[in-house]
N, C-alpha and C. Protein backbone atom coordinates (compact mmCIF):
# COMPACT_ATOMS: atom_id res chain seq x y z
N UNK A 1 5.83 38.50 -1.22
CA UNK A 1 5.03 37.62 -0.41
C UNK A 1 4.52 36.47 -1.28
N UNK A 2 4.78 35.38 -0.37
CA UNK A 2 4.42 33.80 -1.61
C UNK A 2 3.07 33.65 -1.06
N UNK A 3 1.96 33.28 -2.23
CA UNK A 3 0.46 32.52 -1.81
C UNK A 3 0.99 31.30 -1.33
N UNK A 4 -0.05 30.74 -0.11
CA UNK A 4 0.56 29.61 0.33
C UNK A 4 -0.33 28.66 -0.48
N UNK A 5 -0.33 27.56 -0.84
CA UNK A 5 -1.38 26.66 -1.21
C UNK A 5 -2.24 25.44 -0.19
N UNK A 6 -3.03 25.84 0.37
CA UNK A 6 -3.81 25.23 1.32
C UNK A 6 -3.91 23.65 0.93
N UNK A 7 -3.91 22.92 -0.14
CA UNK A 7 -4.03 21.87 -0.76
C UNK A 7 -2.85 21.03 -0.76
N UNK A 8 -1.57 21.60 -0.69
CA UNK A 8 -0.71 20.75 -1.17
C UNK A 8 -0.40 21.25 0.62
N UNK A 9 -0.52 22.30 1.52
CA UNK A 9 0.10 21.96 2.29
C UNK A 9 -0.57 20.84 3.49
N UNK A 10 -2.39 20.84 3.36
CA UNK A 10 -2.76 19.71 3.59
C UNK A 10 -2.20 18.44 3.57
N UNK A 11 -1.90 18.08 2.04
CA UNK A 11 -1.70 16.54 1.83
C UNK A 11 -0.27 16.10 2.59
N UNK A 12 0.76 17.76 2.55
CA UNK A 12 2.52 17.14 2.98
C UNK A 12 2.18 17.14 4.32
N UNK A 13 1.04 17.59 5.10
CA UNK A 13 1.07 17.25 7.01
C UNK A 13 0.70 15.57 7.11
N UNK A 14 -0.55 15.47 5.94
CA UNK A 14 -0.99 14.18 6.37
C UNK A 14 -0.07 13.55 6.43
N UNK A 15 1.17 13.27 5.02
CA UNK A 15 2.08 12.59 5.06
C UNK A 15 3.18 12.32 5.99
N UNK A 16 3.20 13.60 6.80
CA UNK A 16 4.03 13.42 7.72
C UNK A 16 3.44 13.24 8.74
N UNK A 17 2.14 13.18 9.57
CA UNK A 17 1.49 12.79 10.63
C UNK A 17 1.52 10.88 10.67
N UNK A 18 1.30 10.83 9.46
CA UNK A 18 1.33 9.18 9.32
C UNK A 18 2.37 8.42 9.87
N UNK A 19 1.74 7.01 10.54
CA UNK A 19 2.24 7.12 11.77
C UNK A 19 1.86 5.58 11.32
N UNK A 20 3.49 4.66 10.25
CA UNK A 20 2.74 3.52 9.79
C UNK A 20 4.33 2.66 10.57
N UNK A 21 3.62 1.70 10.82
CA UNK A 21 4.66 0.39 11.95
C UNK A 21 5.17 -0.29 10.43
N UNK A 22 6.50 -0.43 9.60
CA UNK A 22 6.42 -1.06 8.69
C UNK A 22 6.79 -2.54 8.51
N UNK A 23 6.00 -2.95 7.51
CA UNK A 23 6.17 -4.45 7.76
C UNK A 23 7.78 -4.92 7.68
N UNK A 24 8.28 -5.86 8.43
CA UNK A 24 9.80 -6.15 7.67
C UNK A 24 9.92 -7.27 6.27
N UNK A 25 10.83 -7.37 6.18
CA UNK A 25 11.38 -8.61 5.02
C UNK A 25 11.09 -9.71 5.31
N UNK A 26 10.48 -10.58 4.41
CA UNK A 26 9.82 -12.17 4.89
C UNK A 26 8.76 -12.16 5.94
N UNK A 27 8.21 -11.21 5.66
CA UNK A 27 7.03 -10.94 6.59
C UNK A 27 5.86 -11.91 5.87
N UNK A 28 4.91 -12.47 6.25
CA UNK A 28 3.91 -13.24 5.36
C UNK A 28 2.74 -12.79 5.96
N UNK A 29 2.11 -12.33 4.61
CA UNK A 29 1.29 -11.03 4.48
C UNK A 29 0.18 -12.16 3.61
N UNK A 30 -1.09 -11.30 4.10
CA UNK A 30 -2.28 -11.56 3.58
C UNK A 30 -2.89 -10.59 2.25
N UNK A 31 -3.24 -10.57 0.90
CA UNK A 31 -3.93 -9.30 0.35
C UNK A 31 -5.24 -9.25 0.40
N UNK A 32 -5.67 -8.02 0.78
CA UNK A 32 -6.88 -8.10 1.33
C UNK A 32 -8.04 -7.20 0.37
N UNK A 33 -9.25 -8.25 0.69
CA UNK A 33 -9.97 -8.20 -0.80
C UNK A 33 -10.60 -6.42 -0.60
N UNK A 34 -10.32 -6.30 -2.53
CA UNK A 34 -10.75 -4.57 -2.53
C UNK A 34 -12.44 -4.61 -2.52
N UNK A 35 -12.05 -2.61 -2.29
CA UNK A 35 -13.38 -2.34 -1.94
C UNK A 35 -13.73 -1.22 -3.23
N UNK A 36 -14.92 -1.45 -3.82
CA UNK A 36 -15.18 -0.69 -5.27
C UNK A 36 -14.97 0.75 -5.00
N UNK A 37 -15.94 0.84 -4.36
CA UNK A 37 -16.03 2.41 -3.77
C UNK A 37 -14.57 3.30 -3.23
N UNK A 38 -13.99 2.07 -2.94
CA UNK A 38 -12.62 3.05 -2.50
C UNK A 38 -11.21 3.08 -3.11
N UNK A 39 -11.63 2.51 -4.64
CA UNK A 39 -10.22 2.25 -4.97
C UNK A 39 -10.79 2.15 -6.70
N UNK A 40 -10.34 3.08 -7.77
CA UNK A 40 -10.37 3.08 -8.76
C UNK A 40 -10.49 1.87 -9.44
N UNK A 41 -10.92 1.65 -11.04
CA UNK A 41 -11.25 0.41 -11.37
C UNK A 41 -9.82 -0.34 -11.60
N UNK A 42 -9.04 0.44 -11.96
CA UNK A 42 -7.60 -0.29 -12.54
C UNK A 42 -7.05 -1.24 -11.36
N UNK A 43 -7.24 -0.23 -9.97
CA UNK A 43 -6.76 -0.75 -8.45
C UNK A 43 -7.52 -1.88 -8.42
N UNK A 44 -8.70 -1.46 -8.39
CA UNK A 44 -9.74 -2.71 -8.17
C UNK A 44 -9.61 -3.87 -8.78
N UNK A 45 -9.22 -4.17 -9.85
CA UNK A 45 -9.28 -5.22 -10.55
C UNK A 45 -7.77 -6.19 -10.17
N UNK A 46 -6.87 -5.04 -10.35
CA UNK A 46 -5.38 -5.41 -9.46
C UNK A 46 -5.50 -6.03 -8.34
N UNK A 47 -6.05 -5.58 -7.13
CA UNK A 47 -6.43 -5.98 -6.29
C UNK A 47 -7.23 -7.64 -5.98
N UNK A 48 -8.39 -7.51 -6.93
CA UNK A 48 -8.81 -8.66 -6.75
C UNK A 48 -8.59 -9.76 -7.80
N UNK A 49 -7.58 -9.66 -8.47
CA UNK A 49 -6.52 -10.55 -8.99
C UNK A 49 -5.73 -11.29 -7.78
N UNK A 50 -5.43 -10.48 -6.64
CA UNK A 50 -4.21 -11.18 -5.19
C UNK A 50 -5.16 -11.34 -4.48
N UNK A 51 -6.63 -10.67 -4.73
CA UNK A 51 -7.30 -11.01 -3.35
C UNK A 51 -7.46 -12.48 -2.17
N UNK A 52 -6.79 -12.12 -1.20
CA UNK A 52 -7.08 -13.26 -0.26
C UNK A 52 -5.36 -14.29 -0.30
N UNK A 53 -4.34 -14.19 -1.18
CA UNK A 53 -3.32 -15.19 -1.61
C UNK A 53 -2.23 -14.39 -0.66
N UNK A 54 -1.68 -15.21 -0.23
CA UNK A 54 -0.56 -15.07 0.69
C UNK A 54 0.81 -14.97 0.33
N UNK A 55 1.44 -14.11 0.65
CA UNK A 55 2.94 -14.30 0.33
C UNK A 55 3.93 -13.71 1.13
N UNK A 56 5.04 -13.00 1.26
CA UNK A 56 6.02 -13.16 1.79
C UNK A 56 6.45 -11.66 1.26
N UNK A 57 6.83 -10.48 2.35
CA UNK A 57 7.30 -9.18 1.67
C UNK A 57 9.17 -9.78 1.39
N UNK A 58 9.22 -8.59 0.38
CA UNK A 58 10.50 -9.04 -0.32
C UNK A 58 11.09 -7.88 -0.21
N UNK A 59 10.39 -6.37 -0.33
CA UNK A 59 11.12 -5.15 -0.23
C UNK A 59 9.70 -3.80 0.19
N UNK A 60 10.94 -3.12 0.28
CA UNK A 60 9.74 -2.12 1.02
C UNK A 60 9.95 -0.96 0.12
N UNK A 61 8.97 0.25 0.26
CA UNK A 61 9.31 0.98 -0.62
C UNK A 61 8.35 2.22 -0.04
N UNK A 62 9.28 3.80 0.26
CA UNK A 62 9.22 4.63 1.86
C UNK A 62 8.99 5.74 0.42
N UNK A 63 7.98 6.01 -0.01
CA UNK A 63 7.71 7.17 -0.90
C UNK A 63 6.86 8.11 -0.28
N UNK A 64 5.60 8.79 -0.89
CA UNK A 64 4.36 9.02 -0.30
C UNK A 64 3.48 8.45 0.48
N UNK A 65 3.81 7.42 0.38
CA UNK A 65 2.86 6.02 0.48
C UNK A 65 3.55 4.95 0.87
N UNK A 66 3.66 4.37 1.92
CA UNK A 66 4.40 3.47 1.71
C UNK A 66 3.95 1.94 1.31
N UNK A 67 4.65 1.21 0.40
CA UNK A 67 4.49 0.18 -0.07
C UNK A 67 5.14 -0.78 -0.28
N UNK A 68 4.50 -2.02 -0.54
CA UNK A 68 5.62 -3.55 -0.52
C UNK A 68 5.72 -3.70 -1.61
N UNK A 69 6.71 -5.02 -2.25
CA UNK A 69 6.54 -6.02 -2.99
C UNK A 69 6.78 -7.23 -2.19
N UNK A 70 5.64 -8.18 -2.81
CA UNK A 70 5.45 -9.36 -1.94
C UNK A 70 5.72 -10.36 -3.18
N UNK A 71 5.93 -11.26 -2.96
CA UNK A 71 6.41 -12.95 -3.27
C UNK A 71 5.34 -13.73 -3.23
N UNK A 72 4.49 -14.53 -4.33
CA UNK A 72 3.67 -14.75 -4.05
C UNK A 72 4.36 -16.25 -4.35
N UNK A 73 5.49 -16.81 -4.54
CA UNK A 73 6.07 -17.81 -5.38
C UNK A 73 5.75 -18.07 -7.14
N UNK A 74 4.71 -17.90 -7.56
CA UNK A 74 4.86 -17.86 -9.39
C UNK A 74 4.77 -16.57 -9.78
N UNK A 75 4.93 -15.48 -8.71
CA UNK A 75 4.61 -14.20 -9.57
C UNK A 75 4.94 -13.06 -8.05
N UNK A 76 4.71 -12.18 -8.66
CA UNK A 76 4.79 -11.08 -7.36
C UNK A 76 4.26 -9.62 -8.07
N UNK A 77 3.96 -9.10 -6.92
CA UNK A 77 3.13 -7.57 -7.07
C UNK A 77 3.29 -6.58 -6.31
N UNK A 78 3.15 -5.53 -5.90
CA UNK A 78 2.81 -4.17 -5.70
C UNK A 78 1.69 -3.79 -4.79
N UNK A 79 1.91 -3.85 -3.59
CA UNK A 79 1.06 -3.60 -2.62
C UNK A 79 1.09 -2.25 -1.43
N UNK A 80 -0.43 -1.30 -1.46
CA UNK A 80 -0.12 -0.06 -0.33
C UNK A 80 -0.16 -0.98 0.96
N UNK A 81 0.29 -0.17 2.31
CA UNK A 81 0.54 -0.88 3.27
C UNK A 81 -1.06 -1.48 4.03
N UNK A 82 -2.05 0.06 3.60
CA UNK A 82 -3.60 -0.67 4.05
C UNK A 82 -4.01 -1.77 3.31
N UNK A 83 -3.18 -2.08 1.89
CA UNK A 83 -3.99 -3.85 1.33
C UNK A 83 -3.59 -4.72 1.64
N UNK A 84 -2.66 -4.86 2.81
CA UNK A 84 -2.00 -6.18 3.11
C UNK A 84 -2.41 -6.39 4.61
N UNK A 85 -2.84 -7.41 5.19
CA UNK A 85 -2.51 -8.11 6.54
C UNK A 85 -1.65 -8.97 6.85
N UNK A 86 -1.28 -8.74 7.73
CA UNK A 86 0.01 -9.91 8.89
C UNK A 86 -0.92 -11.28 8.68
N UNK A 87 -0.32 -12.07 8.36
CA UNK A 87 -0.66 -13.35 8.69
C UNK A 87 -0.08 -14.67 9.65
């Protein structure tokens, strides 16, 4: 008989309950300014480096999490799908 692990089987429902519309290619996306409390300092600072600058998704990326890379034209970054808005 296997122990089940209540923790990990938590996190694999959430992942699969998630229920995200994904952005497409050349989508022009807003980054939207972080919040301290909810996002580690490394995120945080990442974050409000793009905060508010607009760019253009370039690729998508279907892991745990799903996430972009966006085009900002002199540079580009690494975005979860809750830090970005449709613009």
């Amino acid at each position: 008989m296997v122990q089940l692990d209540i923790f990990s089987l938590e996190e694999k429902l959430d992942i699969e309950n998630q229920k995200v519309v994904l952005l497409a290619e050349d989508q022009k996306v807003k980054v939207l300014p972080p919040d301290m409390l909810n996002h580690n300092c490394e995120d945080y600072y990442y974050l409000k480096d793009y905060e508010n600058e607009r760019g253009f998704i370039i690729c998508t990326h279907q892991g745990e999490k799903v996430s972009y890379s966006v085009d900002f034209g002199s540079r580009q970054g690494v975005f979860y799908h809750e830090e970005l808005e449709v613009v």
